[in-house]
N, C-alpha and C. Protein backbone atom coordinates (compact mmCIF):
# COMPACT_ATOMS: atom_id res chain seq x y z
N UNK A 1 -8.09 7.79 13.79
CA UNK A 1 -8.00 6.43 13.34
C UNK A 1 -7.19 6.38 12.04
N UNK A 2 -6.08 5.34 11.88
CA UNK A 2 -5.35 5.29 10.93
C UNK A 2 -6.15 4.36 9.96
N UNK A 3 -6.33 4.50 8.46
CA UNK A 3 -6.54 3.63 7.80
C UNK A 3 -5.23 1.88 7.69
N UNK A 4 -6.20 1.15 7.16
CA UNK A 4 -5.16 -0.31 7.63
C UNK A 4 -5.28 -0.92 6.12
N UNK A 5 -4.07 -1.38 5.85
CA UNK A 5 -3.44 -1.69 4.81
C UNK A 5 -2.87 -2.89 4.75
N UNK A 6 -3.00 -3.98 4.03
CA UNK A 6 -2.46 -5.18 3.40
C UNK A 6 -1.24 -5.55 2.82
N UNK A 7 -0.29 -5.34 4.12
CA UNK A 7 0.75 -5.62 3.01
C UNK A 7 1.88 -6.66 2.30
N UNK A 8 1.15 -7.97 2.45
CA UNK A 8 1.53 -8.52 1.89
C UNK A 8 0.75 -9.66 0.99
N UNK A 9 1.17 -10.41 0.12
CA UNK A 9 0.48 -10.48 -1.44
C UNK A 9 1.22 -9.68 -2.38
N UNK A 10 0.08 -8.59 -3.00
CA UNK A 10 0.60 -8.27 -4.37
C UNK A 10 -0.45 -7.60 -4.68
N UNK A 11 0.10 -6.44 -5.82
CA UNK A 11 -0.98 -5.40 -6.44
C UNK A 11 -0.35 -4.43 -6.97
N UNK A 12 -1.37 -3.70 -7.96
CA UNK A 12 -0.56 -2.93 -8.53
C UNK A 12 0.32 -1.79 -8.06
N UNK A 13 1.09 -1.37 -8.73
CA UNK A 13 1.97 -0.42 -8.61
C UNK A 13 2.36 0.37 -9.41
N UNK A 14 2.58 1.82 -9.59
CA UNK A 14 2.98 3.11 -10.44
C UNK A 14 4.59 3.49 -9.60
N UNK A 15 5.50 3.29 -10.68
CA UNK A 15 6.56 3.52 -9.90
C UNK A 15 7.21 4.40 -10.63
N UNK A 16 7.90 5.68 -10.25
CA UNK A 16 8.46 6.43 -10.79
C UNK A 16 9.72 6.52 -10.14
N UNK A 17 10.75 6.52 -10.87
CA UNK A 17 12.29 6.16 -11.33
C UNK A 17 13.14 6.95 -12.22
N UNK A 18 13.85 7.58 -12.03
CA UNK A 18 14.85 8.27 -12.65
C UNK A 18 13.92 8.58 -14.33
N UNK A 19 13.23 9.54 -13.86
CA UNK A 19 12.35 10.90 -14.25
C UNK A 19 11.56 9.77 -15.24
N UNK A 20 11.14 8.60 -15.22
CA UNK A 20 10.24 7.97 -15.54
C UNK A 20 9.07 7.20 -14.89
N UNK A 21 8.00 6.92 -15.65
CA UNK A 21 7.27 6.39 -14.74
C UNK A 21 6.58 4.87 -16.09
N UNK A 22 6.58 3.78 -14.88
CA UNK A 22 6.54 2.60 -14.85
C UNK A 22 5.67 2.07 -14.26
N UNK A 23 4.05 1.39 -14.78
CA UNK A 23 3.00 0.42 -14.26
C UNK A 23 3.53 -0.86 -14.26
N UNK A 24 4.03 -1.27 -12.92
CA UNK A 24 3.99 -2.78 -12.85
C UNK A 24 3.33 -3.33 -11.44
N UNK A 25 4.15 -3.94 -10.97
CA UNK A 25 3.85 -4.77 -9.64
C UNK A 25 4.32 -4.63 -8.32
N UNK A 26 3.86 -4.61 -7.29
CA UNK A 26 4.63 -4.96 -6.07
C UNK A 26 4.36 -6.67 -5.78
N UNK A 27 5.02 -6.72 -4.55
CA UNK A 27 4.86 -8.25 -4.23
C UNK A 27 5.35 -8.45 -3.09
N UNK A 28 5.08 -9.21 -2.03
CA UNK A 28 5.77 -9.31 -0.53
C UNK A 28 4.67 -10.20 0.13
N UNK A 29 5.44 -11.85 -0.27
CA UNK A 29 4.80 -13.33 0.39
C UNK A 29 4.56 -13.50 1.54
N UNK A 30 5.37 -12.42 2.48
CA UNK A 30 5.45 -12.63 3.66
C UNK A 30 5.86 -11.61 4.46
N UNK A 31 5.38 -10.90 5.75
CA UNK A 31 5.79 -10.22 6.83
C UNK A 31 7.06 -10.42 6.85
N UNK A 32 8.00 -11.70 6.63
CA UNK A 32 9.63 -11.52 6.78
C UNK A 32 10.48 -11.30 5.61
N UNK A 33 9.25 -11.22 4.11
CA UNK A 33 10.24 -10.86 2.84
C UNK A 33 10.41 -9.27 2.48
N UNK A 34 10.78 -8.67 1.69
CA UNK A 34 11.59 -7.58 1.13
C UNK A 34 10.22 -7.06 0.29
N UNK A 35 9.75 -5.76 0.41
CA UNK A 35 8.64 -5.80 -1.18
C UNK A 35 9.50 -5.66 -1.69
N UNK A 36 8.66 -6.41 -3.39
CA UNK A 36 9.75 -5.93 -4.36
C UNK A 36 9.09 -5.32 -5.33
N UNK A 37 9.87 -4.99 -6.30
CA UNK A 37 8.44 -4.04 -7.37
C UNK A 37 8.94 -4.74 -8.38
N UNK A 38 8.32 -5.26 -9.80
CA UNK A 38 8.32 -5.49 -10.92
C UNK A 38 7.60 -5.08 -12.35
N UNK A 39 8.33 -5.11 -12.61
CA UNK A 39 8.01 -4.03 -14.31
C UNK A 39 6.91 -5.30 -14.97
N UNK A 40 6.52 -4.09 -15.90
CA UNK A 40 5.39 -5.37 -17.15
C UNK A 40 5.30 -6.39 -17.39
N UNK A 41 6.80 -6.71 -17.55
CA UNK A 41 7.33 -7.98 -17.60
C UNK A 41 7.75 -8.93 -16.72
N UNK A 42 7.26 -8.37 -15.52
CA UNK A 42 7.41 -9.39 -14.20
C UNK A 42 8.75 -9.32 -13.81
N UNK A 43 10.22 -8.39 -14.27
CA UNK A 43 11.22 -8.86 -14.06
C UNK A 43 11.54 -7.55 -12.98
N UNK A 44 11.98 -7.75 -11.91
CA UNK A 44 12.45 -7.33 -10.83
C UNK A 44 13.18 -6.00 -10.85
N UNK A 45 12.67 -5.11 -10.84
CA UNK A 45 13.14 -3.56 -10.65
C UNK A 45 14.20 -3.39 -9.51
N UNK A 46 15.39 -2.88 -9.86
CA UNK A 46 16.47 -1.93 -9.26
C UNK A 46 16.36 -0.80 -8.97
N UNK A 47 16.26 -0.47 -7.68
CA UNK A 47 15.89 1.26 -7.09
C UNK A 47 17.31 1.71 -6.69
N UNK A 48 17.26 2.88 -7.26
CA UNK A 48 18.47 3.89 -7.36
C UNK A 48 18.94 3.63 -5.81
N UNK A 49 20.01 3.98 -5.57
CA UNK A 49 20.98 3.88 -4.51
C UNK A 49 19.83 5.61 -3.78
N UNK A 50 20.12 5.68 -2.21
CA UNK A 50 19.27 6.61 -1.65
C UNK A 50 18.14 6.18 -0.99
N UNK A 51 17.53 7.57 -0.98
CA UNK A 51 16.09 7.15 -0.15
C UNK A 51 15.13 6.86 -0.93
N UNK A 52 13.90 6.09 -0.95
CA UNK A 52 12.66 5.60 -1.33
C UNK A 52 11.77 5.75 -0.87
N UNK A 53 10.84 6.70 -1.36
CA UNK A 53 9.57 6.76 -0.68
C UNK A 53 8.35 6.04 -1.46
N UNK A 54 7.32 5.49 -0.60
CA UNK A 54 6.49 4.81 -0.89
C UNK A 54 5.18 5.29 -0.67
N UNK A 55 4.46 5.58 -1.46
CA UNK A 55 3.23 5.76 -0.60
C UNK A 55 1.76 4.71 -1.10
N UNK A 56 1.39 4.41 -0.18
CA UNK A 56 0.19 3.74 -0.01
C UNK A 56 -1.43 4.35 -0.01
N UNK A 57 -1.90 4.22 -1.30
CA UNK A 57 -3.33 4.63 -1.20
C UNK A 57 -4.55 4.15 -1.84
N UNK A 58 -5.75 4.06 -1.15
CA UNK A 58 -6.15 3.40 -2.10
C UNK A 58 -6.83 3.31 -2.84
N UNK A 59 -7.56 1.57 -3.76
CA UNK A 59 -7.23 1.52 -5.19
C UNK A 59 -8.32 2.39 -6.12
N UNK A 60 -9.54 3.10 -5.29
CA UNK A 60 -10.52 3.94 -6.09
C UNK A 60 -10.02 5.11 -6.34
N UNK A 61 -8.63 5.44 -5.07
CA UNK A 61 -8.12 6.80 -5.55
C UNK A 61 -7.60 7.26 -6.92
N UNK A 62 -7.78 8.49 -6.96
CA UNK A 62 -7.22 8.84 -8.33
C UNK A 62 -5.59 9.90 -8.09
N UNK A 63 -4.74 9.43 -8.80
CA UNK A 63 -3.40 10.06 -8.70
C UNK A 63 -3.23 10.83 -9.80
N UNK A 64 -3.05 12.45 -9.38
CA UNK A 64 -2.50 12.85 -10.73
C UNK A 64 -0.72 13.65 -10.05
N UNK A 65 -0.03 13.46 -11.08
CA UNK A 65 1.38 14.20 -10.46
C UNK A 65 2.07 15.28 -11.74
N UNK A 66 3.05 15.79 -11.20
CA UNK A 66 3.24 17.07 -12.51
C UNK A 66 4.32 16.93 -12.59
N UNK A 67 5.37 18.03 -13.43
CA UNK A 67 6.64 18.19 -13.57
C UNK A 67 6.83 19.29 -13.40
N UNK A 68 8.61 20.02 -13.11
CA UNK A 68 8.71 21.07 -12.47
C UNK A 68 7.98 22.24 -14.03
N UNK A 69 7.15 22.11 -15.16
CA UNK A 69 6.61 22.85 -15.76
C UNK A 69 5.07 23.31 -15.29
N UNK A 70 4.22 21.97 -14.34
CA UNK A 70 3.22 22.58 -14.08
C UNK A 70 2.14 21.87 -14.63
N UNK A 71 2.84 20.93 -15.45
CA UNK A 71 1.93 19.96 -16.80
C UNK A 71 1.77 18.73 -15.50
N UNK A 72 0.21 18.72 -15.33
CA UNK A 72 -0.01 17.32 -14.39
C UNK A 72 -0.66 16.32 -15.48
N UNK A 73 -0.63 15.60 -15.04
CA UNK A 73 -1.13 13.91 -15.48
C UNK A 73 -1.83 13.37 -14.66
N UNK A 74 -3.58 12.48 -14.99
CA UNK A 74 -3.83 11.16 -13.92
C UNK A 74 -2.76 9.99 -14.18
N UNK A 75 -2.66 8.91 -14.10
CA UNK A 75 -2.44 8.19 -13.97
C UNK A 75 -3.27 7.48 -15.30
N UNK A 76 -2.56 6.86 -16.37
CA UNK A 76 -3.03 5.86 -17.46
C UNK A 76 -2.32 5.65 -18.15
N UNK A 77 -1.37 6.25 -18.39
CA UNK A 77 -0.82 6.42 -19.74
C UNK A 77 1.03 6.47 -19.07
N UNK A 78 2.37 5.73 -20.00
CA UNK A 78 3.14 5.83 -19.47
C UNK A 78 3.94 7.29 -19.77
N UNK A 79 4.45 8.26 -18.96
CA UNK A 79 4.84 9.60 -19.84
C UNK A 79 6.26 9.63 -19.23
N UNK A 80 7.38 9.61 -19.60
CA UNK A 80 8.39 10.49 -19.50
C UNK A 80 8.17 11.76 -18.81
N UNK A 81 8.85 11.82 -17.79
CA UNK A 81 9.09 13.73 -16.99
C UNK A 81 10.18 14.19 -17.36
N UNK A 82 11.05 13.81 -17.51
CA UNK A 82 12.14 14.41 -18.47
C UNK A 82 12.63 15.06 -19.58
């Protein structure tokens, strides 16, 4: 059984972007619109030219991710990987 997912509305989002990482928003009004992601400030994020991966999980989970040193992070705080 696959877990089932909501996807459209709005909620948070952790987006990491050219070796940064960014708490803002997703958003998608409708089955026929685009998600889009938005920064702190509500203003509409540009994703690098390429592929995009997304992943969906959910919101009790806890995320931690690392850099090619080995140094992981949860999720709270905004950190530079670079």
């Amino acid at each position: 059984m696959h877990p089932s997912f909501r996807t459209t509305g709005s909620g948070p989002a952790d987006i990491f972007i050219d070796g940064r990482h960014i708490r803002g928003t997703w958003v998608r009004y409708s089955l026929n619109d685009w998600m889009r992601f938005l920064d702190a400030e509500g203003q509409e994020m540009l994703l690098l030219p390429g592929k995009t991966f997304v992943q969906i999980v959910p919101m009790e989970m806890t995320i931690s991710y690392g850099d090619e040193m080995g140094i992981t992070n949860t999720l709270g705080a905004d950190v530079k990987l670079k």
